[in-house]
Protein backbone atom coordinates (compact mmCIF):
# COMPACT_ATOMS: atom_id res chain seq x y z
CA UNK A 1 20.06 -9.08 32.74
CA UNK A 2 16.78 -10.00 30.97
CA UNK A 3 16.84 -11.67 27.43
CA UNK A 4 14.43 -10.22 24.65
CA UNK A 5 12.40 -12.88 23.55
CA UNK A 6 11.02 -12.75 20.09
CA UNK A 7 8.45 -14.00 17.60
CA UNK A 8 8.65 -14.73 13.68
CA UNK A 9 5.88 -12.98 11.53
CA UNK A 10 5.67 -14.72 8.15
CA UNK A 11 4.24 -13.05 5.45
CA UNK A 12 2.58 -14.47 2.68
CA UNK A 13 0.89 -12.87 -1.22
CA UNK A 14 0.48 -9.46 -1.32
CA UNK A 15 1.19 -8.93 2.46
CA UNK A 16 5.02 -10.17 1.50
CA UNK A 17 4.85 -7.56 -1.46
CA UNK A 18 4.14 -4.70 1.00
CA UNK A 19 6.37 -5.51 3.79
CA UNK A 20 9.19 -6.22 1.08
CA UNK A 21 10.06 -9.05 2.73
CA UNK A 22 8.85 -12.37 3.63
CA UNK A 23 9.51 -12.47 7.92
CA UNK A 24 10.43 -10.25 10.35
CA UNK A 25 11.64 -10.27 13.69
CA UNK A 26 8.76 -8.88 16.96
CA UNK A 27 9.87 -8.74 20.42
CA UNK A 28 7.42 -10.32 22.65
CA UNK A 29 6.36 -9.92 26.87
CA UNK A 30 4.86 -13.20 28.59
CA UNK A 31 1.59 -11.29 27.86
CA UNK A 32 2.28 -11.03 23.79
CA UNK A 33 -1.27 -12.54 22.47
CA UNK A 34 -1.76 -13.27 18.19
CA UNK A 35 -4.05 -10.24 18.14
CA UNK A 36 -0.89 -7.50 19.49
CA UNK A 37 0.95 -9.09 17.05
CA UNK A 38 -1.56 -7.95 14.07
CA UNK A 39 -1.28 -4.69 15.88
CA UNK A 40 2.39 -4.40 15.30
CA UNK A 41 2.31 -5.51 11.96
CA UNK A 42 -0.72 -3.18 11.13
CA UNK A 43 1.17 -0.14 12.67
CA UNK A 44 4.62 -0.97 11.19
CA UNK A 45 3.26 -1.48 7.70
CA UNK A 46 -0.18 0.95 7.40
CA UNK A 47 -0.18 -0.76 3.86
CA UNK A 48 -1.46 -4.11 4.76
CA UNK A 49 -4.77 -4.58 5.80
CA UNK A 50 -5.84 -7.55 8.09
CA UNK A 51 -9.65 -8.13 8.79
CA UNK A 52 -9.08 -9.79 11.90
CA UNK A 53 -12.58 -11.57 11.63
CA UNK A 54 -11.88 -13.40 8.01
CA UNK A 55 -8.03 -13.79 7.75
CA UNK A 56 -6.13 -16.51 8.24
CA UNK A 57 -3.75 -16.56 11.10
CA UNK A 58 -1.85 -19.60 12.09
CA UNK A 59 0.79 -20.08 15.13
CA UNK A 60 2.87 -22.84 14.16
CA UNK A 61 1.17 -24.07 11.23
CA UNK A 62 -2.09 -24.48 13.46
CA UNK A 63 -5.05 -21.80 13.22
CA UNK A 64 -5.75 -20.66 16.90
CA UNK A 65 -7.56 -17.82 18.58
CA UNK A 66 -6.73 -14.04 18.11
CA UNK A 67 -6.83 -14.50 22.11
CA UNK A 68 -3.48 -16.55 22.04
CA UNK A 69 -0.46 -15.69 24.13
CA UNK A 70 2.31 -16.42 21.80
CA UNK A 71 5.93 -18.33 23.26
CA UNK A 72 9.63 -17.41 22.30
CA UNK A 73 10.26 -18.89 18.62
CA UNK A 74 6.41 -18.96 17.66
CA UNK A 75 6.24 -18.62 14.25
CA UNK A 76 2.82 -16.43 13.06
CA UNK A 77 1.83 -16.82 9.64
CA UNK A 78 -0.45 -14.01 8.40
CA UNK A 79 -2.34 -15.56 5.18
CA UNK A 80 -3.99 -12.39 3.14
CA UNK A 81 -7.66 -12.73 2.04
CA UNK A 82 -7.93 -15.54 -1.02
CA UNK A 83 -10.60 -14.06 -3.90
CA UNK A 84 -12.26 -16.43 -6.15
CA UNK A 85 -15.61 -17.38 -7.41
């Protein structure tokens, strides 16, 4: 019998407010890359909006390619856009 293996999706700001939570749980293949995960988040909250050119995406507290195949226990942090002047 094969075991799931699964990713943690942080979410931080606003994206936290629309999720209604802070994490969730995303079951991953050996082929599960940073940008499917975006996907998944994308599709199961249509509310948040990532511009996968300008956000800020770390795996395990280190910013890496959207390119990335992600590992059992990876935590992704999805950082929403900062404004300022």
């Amino acid at each position: 019998m094969d075991k799931k293996l699964y990713i943690t999706i942080e979410f931080f700001g606003m994206h936290g407010v629309i999720a209604d939570t802070d994490r969730i749980q995303m079951p991953i293949t050996d082929k599960t890359t940073v940008d499917d995960a975006i996907d998944y988040v994308i599709k199961k909250y249509p509310g948040i909006t990532i511009d996968k050119e300008s956000s800020f995406i770390a795996v395990n507290h280190e910013i890496v390619p959207l390119t990335k195949v992600l590992q059992a226990n990876d935590i992704v942090s999805l950082f929403p856009p900062i404004g300022g002047g």
